[in-house]
N, C-alpha and C. Protein backbone atom coordinates (compact mmCIF):
# COMPACT_ATOMS: atom_id res chain seq x y z
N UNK A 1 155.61 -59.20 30.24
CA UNK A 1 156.41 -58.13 29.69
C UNK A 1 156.46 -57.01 30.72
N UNK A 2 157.55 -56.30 30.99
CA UNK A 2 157.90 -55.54 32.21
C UNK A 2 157.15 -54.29 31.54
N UNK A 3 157.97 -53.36 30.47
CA UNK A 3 157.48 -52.13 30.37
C UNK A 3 156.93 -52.50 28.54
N UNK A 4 156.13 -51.44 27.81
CA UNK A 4 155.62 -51.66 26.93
C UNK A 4 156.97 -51.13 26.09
N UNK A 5 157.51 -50.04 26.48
CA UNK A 5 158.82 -49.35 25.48
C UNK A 5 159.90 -49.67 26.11
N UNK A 6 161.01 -49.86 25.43
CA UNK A 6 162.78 -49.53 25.84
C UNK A 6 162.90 -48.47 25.62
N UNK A 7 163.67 -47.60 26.67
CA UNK A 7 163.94 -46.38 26.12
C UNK A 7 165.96 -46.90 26.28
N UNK A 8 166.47 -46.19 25.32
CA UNK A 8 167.75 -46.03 25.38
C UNK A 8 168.11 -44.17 25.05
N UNK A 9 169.40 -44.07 24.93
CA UNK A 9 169.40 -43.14 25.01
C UNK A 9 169.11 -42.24 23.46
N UNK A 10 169.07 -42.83 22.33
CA UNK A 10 168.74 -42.27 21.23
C UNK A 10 167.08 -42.61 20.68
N UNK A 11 166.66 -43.55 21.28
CA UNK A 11 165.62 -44.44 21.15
C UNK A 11 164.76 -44.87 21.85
N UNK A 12 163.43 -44.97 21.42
CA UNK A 12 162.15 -46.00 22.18
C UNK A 12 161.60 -46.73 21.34
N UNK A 13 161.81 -47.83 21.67
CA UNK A 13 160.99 -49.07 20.93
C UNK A 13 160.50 -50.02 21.46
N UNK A 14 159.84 -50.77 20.63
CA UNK A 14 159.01 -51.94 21.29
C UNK A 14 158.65 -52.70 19.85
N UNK A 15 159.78 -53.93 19.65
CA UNK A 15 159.81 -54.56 18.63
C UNK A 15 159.72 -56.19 19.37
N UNK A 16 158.66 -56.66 18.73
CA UNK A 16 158.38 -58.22 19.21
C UNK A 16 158.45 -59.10 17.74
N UNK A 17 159.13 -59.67 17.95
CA UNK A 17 158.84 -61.14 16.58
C UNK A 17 158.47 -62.33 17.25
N UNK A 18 157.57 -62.85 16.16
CA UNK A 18 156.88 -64.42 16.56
C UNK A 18 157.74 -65.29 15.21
N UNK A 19 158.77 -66.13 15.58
CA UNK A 19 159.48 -67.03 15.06
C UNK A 19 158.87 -68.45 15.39
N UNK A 20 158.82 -69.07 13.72
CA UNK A 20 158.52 -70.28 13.92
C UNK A 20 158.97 -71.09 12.96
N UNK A 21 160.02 -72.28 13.29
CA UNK A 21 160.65 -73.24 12.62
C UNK A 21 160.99 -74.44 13.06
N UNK A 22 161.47 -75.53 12.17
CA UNK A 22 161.60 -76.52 12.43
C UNK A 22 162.65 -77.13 11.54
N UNK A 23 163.06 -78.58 12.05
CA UNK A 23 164.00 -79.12 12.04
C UNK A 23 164.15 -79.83 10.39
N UNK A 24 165.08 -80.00 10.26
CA UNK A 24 165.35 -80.39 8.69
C UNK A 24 164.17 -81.75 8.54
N UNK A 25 163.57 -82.03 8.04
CA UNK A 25 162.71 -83.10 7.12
C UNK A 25 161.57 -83.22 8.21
N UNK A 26 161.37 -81.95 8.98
CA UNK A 26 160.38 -82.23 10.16
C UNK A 26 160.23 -83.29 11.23
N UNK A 27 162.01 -83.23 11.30
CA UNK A 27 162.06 -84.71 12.15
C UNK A 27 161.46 -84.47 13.38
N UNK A 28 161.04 -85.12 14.18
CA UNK A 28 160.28 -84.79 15.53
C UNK A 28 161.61 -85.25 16.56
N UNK A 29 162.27 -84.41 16.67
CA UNK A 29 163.49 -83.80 17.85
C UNK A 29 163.15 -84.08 19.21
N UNK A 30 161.99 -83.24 19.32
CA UNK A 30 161.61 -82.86 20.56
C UNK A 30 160.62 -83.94 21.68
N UNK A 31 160.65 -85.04 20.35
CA UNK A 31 160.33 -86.25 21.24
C UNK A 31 161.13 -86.88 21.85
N UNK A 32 162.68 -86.71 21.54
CA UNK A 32 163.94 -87.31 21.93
C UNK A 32 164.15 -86.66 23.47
N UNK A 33 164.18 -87.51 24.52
CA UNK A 33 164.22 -87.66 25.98
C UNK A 33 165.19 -86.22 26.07
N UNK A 34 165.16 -85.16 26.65
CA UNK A 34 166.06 -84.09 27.47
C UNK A 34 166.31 -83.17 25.85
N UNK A 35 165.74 -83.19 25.02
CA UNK A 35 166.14 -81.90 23.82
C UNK A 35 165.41 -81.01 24.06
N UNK A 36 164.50 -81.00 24.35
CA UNK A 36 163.62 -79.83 24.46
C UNK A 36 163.88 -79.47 25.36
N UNK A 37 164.51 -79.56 26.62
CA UNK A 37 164.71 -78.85 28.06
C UNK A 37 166.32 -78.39 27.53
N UNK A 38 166.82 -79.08 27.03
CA UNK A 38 168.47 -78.56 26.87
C UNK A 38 167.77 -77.20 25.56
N UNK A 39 166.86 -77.38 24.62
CA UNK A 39 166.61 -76.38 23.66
C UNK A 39 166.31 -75.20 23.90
N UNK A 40 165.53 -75.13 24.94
CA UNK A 40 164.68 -73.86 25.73
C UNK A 40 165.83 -73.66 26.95
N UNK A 41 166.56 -74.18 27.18
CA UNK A 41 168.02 -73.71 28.11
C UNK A 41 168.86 -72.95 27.08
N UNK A 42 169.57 -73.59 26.45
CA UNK A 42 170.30 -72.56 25.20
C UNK A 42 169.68 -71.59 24.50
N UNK A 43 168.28 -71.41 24.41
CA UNK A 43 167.78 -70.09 23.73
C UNK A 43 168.07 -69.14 24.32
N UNK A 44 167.67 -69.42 26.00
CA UNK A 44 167.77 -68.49 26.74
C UNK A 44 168.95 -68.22 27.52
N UNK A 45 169.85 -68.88 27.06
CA UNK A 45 171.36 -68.31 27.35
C UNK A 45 171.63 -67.60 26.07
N UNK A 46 171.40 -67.99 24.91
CA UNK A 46 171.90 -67.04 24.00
C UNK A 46 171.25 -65.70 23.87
N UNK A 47 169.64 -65.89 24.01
CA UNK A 47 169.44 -64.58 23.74
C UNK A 47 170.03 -64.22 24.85
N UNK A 48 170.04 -64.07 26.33
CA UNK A 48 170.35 -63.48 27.27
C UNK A 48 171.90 -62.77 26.64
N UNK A 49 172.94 -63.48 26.18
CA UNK A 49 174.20 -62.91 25.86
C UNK A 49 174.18 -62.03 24.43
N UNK A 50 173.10 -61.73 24.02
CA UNK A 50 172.76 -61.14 22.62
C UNK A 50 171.92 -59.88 23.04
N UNK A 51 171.13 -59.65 24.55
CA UNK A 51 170.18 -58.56 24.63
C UNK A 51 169.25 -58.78 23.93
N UNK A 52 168.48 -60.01 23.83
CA UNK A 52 167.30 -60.31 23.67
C UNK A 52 166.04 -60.97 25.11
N UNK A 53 164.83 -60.20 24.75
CA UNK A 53 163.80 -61.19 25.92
C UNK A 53 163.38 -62.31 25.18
N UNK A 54 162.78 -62.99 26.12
CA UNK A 54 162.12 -64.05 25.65
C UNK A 54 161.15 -63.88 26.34
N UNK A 55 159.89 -63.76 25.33
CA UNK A 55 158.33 -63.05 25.99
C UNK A 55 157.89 -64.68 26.35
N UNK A 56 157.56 -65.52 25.00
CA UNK A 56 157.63 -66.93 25.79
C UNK A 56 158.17 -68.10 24.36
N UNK A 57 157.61 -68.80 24.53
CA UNK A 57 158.72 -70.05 23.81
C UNK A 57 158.46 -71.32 24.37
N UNK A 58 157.83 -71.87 23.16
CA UNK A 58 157.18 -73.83 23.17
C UNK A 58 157.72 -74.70 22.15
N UNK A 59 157.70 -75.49 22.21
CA UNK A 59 157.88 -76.76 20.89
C UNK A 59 156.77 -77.60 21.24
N UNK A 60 156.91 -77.85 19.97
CA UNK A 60 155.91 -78.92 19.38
C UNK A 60 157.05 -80.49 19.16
N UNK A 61 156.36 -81.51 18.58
CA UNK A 61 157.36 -82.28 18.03
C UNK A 61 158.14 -82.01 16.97
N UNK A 62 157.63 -81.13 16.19
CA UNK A 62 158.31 -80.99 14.86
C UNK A 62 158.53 -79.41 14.55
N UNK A 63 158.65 -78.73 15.73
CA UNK A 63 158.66 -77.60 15.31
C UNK A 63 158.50 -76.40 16.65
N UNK A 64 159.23 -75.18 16.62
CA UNK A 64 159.51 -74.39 17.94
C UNK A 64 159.42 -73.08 17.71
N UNK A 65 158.24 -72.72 18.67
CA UNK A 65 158.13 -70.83 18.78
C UNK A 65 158.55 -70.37 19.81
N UNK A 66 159.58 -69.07 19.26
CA UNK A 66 159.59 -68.27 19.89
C UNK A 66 158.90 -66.72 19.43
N UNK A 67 158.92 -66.11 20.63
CA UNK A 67 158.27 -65.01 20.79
C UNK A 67 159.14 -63.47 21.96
N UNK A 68 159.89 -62.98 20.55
CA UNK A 68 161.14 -62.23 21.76
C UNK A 68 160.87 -60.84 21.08
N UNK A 69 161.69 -60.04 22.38
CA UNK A 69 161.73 -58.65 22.16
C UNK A 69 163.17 -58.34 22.22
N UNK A 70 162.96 -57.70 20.60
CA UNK A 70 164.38 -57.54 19.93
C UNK A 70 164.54 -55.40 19.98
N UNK A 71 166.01 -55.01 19.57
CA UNK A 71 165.87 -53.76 19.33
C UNK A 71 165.97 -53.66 18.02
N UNK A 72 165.86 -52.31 17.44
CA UNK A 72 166.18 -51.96 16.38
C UNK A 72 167.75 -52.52 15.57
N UNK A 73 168.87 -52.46 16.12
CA UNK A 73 169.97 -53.13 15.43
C UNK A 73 169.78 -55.08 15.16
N UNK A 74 168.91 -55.48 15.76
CA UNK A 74 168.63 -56.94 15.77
C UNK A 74 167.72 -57.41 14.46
N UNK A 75 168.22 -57.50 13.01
CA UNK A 75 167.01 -58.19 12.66
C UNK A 75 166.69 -59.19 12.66
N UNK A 76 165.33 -59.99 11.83
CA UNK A 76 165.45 -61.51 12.32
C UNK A 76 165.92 -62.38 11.54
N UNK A 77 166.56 -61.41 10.63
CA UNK A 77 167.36 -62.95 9.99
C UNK A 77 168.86 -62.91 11.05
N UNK A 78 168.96 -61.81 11.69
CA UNK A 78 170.19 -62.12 12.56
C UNK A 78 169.84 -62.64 13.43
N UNK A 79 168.61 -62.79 14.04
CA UNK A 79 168.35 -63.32 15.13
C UNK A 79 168.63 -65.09 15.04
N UNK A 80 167.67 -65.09 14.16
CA UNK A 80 167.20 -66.36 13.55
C UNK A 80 169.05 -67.40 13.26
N UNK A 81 169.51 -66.39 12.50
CA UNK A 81 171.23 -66.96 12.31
C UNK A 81 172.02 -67.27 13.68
N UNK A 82 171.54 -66.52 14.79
CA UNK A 82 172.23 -66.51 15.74
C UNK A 82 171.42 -67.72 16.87
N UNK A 83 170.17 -67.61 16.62
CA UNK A 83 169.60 -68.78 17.73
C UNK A 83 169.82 -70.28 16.83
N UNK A 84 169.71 -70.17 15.77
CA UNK A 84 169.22 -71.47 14.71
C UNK A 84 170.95 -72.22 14.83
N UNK A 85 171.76 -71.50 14.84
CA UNK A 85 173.25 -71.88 15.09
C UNK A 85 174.05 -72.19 15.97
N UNK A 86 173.31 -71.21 17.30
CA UNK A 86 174.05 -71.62 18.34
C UNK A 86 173.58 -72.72 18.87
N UNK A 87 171.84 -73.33 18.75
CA UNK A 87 171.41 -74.34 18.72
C UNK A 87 171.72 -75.60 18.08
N UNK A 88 172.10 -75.23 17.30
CA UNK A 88 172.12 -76.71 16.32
C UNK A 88 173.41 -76.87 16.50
N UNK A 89 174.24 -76.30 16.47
CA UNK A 89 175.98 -77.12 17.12
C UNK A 89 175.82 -77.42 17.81
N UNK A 90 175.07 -77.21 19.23
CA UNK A 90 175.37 -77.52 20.75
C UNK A 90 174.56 -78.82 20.45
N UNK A 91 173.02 -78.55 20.29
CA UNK A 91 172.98 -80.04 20.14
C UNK A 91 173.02 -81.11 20.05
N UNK A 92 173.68 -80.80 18.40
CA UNK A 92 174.08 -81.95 18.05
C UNK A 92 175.69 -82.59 18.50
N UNK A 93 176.26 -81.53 19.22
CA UNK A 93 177.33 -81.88 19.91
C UNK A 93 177.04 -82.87 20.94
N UNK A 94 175.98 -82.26 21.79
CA UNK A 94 175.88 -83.16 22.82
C UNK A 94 174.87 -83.96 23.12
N UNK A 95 174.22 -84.54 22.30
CA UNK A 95 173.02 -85.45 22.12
C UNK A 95 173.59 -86.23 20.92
N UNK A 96 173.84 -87.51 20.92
CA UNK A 96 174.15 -88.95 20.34
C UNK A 96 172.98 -88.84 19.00
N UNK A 97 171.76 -88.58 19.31
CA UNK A 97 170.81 -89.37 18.28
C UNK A 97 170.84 -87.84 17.18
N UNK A 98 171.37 -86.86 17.13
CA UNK A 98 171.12 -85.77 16.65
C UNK A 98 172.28 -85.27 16.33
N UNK A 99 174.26 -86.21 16.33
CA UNK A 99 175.42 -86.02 16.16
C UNK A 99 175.68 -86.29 14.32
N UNK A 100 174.70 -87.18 14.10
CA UNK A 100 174.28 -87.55 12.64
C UNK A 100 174.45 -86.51 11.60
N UNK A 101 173.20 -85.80 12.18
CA UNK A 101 172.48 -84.66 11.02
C UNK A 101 173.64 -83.67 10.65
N UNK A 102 173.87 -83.42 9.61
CA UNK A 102 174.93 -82.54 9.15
C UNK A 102 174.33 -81.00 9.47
N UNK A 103 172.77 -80.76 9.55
CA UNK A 103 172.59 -79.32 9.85
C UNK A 103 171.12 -79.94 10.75
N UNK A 104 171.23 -78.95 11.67
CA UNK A 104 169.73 -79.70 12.93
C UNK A 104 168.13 -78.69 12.14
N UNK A 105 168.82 -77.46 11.70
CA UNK A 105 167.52 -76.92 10.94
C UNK A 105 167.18 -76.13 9.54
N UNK A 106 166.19 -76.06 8.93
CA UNK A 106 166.16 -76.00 7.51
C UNK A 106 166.19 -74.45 7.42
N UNK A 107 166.87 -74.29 6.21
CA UNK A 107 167.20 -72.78 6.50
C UNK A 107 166.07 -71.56 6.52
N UNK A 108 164.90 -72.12 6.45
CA UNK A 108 163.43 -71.54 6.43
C UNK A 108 163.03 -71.34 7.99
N UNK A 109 162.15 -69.50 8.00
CA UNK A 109 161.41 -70.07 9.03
C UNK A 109 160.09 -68.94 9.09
N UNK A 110 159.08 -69.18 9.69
CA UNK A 110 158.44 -68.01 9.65
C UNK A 110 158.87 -66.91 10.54
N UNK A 111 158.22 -65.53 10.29
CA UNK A 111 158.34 -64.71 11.41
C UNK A 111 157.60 -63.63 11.04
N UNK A 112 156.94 -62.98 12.57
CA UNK A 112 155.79 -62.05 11.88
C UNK A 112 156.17 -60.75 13.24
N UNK A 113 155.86 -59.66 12.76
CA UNK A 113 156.45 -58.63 14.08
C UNK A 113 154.78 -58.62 14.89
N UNK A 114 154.43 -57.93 16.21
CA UNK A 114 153.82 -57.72 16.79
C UNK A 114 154.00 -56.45 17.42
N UNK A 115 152.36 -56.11 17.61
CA UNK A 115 152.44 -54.70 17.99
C UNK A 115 151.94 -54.48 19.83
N UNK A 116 151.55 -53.84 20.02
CA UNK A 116 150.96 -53.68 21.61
C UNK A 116 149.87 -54.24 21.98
N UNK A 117 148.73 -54.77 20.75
CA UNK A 117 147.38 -55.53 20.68
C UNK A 117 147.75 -57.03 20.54
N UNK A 118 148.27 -57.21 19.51
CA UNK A 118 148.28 -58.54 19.25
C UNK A 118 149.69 -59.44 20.17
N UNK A 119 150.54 -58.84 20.80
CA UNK A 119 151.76 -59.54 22.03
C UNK A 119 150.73 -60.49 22.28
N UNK A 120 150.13 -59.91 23.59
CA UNK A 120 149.38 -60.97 24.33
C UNK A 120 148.92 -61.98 23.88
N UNK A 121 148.16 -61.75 22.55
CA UNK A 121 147.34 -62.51 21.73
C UNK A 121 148.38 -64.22 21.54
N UNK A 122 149.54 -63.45 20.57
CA UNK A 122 150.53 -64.20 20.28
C UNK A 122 151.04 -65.11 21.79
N UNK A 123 151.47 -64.54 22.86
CA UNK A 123 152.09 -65.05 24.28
C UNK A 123 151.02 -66.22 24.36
N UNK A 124 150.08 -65.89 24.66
CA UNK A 124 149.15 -66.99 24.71
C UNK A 124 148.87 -68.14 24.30
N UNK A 125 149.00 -67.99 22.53
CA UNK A 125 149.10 -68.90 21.41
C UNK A 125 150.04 -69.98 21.43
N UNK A 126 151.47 -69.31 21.80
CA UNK A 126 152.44 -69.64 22.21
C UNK A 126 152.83 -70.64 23.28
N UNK A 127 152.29 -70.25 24.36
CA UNK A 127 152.04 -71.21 25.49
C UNK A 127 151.25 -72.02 25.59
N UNK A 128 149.94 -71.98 24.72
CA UNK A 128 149.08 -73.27 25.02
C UNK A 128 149.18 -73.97 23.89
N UNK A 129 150.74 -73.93 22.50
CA UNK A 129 151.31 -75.12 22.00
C UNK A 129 150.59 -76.40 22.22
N UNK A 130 150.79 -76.45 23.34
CA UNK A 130 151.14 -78.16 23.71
C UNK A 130 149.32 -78.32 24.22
N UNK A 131 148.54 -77.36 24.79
CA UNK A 131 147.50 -77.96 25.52
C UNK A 131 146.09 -78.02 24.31
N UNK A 132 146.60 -77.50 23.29
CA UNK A 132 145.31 -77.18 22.41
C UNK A 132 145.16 -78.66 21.71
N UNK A 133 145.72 -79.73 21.57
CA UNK A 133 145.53 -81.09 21.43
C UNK A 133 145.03 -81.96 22.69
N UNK A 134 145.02 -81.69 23.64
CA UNK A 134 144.97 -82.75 24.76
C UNK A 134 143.41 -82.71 25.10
């Protein structure tokens, strides 16, 4: 994370959400050869075109965190509407085994805000996804 606040010109903030969801019937997606590299490519083109960071961001087989810094006009059900959508069309547009599913995710997801103590905590959590089984 670069600075702890945004300042704009009416405003300083420092708003982080930890998003976590998964795919309709917990299908495991992300075992399917190139989804997870095309998944974590489109997050980060969308948030990038939305003015969102991406602090960090893993999948599991059945399921994907992110961890971004949003502003005040962003909430997360807009967020969530805007990543969960622009994802799941592209997808399933362009991946054969995932053209099927009439929707790629269930309209549920968690999400919890973070403050200046617990970021790191969360970043961490986040990234070692994948190594806390091995």
């Amino acid at each position: 994370m670069k600075d702890r606040y945004t300042r704009k010109q009416t405003c300083v903030y420092m708003i982080n959400y930890h998003f976590v969801f998964c795919p309709r019937y917990r299908r495991k997606i992300f075992n399917i050869d190139g989804v997870e590299k095309r998944f974590k490519e489109l997050v980060e083109e969308k948030c990038r075109q939305d003015g969102i960071e991406v602090i960090a961001m893993e999948c599991d087989k059945d399921h994907a965190h992110l961890f971004l810094a949003c502003s005040p006009i962003q909430s997360p059900a807009w967020v969530m509407k805007e990543v969960k959508g622009y994802t799941g069309r592209t997808l399933r547009k362009e991946i054969k085994k995932l053209s099927r599913m009439q929707n790629l995710w269930t309209r549920s997801y968690f999400v919890s805000t973070a403050g200046e103590v617990s970021s790191e905590t969360i970043k961490r959590y986040v990234e070692t996804q994948k190594t806390k089984y091995v």
